[in-house]
C-alpha atoms as a PDB file:
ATOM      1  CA  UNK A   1     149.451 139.360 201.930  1.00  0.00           C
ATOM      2  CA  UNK A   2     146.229 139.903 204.162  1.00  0.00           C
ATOM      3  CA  UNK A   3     145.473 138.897 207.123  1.00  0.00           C
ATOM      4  CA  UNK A   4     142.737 136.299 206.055  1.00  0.00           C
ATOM      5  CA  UNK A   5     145.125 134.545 203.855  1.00  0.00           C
ATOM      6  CA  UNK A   6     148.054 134.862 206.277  1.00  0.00           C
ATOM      7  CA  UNK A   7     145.591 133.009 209.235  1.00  0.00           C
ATOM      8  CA  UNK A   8     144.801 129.995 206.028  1.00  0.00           C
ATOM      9  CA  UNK A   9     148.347 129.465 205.778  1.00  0.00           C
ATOM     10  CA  UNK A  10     149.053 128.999 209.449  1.00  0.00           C
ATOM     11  CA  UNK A  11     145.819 126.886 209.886  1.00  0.00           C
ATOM     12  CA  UNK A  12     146.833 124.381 206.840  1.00  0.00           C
ATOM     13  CA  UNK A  13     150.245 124.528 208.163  1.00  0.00           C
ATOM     14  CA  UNK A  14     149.031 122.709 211.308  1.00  0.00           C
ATOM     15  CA  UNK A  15     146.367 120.256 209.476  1.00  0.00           C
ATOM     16  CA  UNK A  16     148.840 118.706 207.913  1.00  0.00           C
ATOM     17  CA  UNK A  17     151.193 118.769 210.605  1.00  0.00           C
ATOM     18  CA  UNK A  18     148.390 117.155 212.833  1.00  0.00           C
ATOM     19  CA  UNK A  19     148.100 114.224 209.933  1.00  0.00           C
ATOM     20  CA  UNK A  20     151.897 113.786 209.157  1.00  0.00           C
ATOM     21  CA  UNK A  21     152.270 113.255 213.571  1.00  0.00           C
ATOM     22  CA  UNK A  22     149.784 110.786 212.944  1.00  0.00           C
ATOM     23  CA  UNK A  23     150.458 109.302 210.286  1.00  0.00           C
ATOM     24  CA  UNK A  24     153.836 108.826 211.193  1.00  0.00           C
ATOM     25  CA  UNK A  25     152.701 107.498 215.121  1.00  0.00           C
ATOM     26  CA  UNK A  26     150.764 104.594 213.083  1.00  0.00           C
ATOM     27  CA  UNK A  27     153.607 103.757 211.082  1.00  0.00           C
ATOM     28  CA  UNK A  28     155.420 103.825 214.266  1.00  0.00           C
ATOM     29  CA  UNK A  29     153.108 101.150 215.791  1.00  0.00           C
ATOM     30  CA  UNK A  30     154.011  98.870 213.417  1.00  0.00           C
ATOM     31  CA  UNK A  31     157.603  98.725 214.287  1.00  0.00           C
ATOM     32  CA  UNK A  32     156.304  98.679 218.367  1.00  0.00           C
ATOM     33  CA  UNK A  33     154.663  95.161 217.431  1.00  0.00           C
ATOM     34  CA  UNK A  34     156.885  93.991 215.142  1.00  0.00           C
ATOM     35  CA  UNK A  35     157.979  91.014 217.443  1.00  0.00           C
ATOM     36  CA  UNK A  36     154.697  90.073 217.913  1.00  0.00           C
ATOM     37  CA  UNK A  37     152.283  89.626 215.560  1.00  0.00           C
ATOM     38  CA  UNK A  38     153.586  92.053 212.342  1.00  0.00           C
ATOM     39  CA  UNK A  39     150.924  94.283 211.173  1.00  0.00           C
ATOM     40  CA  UNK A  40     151.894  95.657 207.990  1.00  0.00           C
ATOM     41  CA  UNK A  41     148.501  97.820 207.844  1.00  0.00           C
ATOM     42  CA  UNK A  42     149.909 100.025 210.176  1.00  0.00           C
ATOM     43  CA  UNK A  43     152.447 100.863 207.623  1.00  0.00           C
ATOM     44  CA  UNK A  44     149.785 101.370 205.197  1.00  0.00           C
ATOM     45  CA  UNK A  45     147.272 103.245 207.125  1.00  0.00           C
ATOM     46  CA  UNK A  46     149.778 105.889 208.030  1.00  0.00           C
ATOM     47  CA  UNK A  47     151.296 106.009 204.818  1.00  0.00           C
ATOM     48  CA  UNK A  48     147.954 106.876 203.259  1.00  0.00           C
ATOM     49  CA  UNK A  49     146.605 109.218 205.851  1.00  0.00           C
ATOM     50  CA  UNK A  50     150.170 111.095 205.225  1.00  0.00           C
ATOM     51  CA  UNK A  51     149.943 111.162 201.344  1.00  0.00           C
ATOM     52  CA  UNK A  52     145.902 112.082 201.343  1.00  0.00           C
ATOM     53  CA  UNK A  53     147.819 115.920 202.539  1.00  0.00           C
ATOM     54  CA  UNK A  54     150.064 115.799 199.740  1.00  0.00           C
ATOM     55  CA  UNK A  55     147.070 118.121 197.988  1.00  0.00           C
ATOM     56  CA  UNK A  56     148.277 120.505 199.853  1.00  0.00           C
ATOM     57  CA  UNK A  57     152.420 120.442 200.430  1.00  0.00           C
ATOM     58  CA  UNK A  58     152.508 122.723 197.445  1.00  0.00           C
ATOM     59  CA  UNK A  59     150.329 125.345 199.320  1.00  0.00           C
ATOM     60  CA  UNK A  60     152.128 125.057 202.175  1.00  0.00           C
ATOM     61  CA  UNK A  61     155.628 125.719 200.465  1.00  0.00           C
ATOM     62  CA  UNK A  62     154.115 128.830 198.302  1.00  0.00           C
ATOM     63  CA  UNK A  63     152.963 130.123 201.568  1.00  0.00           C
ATOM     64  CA  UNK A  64     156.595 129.823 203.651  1.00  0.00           C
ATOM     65  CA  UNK A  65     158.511 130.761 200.033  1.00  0.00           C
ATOM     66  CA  UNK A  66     156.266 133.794 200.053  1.00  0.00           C
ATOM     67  CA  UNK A  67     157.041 134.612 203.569  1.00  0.00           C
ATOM     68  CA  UNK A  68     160.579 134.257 203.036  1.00  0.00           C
ATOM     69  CA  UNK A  69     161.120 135.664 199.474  1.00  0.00           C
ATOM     70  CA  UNK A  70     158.238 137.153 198.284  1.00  0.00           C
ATOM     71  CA  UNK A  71     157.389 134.422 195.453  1.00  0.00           C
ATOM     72  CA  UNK A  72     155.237 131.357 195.337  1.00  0.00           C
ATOM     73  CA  UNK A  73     155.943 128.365 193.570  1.00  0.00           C
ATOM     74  CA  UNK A  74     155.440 128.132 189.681  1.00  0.00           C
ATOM     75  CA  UNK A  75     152.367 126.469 188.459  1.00  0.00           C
ATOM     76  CA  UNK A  76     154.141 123.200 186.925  1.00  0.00           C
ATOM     77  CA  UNK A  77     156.614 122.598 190.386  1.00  0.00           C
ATOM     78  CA  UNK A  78     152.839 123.319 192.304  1.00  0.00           C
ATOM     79  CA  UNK A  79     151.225 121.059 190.472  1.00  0.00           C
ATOM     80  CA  UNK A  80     154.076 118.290 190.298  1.00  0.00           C
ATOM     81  CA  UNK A  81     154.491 118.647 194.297  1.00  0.00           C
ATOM     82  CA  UNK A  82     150.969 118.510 195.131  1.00  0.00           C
ATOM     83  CA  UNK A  83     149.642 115.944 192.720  1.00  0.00           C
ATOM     84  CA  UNK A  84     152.218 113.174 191.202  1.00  0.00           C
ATOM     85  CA  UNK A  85     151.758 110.915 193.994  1.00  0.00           C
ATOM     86  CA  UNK A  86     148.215 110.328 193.808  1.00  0.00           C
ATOM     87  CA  UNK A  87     147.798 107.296 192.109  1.00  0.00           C
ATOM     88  CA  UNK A  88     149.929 105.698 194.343  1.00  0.00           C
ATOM     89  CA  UNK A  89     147.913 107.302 197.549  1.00  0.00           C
ATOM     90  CA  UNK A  90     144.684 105.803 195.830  1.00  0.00           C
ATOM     91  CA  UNK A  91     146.238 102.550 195.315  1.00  0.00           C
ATOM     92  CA  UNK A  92     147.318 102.137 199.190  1.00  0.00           C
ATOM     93  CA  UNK A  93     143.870 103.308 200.277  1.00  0.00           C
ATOM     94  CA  UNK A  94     142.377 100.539 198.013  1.00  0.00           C
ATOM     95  CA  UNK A  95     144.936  98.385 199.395  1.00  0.00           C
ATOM     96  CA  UNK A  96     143.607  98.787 202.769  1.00  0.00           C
ATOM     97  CA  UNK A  97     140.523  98.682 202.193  1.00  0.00           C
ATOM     98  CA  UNK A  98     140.064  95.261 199.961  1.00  0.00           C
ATOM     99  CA  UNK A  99     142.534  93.549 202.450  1.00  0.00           C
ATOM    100  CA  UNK A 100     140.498  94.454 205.940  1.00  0.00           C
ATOM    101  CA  UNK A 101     137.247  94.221 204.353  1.00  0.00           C
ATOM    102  CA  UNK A 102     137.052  93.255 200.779  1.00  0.00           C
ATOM    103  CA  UNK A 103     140.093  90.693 200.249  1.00  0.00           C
ATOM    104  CA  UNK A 104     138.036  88.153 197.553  1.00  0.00           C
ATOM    105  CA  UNK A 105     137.876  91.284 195.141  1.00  0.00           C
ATOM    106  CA  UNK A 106     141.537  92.700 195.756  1.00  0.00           C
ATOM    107  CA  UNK A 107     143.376  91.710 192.859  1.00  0.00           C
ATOM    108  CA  UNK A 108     140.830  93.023 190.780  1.00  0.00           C
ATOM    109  CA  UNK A 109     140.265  96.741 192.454  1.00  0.00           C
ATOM    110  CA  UNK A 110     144.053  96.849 192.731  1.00  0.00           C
ATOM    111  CA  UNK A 111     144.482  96.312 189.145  1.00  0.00           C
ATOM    112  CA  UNK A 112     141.836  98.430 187.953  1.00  0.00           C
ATOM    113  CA  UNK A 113     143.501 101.146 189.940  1.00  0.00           C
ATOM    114  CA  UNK A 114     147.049 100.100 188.873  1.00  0.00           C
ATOM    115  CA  UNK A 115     145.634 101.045 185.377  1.00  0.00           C
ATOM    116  CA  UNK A 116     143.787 104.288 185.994  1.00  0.00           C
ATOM    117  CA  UNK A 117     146.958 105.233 187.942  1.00  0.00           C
ATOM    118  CA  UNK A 118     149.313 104.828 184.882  1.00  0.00           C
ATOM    119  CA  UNK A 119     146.575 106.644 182.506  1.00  0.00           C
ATOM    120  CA  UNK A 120     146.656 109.455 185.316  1.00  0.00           C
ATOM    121  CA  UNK A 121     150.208 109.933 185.385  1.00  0.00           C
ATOM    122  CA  UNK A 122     150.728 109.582 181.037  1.00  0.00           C
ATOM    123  CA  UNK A 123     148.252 112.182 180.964  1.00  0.00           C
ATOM    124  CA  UNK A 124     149.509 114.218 183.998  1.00  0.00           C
ATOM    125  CA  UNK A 125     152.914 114.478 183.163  1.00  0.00           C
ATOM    126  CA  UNK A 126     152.529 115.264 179.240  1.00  0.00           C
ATOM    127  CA  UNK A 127     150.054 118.193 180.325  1.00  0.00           C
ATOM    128  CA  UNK A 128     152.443 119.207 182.992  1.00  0.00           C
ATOM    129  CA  UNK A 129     155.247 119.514 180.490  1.00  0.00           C
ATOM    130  CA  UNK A 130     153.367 120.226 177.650  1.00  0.00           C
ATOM    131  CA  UNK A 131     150.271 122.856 178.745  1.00  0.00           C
ATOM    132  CA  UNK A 132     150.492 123.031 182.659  1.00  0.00           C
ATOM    133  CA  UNK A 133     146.892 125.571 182.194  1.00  0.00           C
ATOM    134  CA  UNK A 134     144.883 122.408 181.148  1.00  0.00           C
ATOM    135  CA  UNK A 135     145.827 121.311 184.919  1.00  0.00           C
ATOM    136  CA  UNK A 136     144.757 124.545 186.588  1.00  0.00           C
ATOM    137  CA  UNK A 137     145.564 127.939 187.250  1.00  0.00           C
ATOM    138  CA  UNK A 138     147.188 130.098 190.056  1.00  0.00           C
ATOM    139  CA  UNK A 139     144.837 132.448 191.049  1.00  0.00           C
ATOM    140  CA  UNK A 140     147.199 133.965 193.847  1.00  0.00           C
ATOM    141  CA  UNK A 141     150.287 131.930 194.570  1.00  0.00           C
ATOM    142  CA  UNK A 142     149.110 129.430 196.502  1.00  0.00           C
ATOM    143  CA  UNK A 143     145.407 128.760 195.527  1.00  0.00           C
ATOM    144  CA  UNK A 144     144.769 126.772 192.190  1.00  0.00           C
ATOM    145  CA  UNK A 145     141.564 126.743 190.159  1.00  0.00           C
ATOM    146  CA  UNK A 146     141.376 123.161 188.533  1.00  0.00           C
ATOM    147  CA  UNK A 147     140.864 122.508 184.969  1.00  0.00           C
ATOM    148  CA  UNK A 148     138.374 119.772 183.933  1.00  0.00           C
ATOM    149  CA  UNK A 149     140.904 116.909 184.132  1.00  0.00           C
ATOM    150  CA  UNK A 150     142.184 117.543 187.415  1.00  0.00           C
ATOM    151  CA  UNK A 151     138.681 118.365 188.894  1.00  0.00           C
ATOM    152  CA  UNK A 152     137.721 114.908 187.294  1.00  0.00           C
ATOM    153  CA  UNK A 153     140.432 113.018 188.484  1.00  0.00           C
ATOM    154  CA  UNK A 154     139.810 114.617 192.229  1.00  0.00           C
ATOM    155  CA  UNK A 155     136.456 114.371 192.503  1.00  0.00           C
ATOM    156  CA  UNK A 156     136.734 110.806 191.362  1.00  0.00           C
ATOM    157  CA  UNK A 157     139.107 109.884 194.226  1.00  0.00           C
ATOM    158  CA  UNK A 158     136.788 111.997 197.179  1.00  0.00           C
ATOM    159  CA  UNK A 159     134.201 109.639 195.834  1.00  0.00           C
ATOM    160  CA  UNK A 160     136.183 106.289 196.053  1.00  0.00           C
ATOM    161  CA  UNK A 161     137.616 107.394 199.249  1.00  0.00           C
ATOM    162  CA  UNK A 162     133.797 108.487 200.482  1.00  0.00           C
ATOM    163  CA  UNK A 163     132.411 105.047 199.178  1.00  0.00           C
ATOM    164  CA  UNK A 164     134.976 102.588 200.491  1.00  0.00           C
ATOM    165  CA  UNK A 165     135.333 104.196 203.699  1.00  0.00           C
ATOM    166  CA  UNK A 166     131.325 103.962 204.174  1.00  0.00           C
ATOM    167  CA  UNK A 167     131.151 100.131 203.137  1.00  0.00           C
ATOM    168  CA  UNK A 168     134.593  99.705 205.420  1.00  0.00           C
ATOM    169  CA  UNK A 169     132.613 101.554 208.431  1.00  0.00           C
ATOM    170  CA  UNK A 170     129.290 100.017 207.837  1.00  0.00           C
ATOM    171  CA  UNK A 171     131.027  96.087 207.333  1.00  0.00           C
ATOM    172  CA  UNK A 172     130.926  93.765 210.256  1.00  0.00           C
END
């Protein structure tokens, strides 16, 4: 391992870190001000700012299994660790977003995303099982190269993410 990659590990090692603490102190506020007023959004916020790092849990593992026995993580348990749980991740986002800002079109964006989440995941899991290299490829044991349908399906979310979190910042 060089020292370059060594110094990435460490450094996404304590992004996520820094997002699960807060993540997990947002979630905490909701339990804080549960006698009061409950604000369920907490939940959400945190859950979602915690999942948006699941892209790169799988990294993170290769790196410490490497460390500790010399061998990454295969490319299907990479892939199935990093990426199963993003429909759901886009689904809470959407969630809080249409219910602060957008609440007359919720039932509508969550359903549309209820159904590109289930296509995701039918197509996901039978490449996963079937031909994990249509997914991506390990270039060194912790860094994937994407293949079309998971560059697709990523840059998709960035832009949904990018979109409704500009109309969220910019609404009164």
């Amino acid at each position: 391992m060089q020292l370059i990659d060594f110094i990435n590990g460490i450094l996404t090692i304590i992004f996520v870190m820094i997002i699960l603490i807060t993540g997990m102190k947002i979630i905490a506020k909701y339990f804080q001000f549960k006698g009061h007023e409950s604000r369920r959004e907490f939940i959400f916020v945190g859950l979602a700012g915690i999942l948006l790092t699941e892209l790169w849990w799988p990294s993170i593992i290769s790196f410490l299994l490497i460390l500790i026995t010399d061998q990454g993580l295969s490319l299907e348990m990479y892939f199935l660790i990093g990426y199963i749980l993003y429909p759901l991740t886009l689904s809470i986002w959407l969630y809080i977003i249409t219910d602060f800002a957008f609440k007359a079109q919720q039932k509508a964006v969550l359903t549309i995303s209820a159904i590109i989440g289930v296509l995701y995941e039918i197509f996901f899991i039978t490449f996963l099982f079937t031909n994990p290299s249509i997914l991506g490829e390990l270039h060194i044991s912790w860094y994937v190269c994407y293949g079309f349908f998971m560059f697709a399906f990523l840059i998709s979310l960035l832009i949904v993410v990018m979109i409704t979190g500009t109309f969220f910042c910019l609404c009164p």
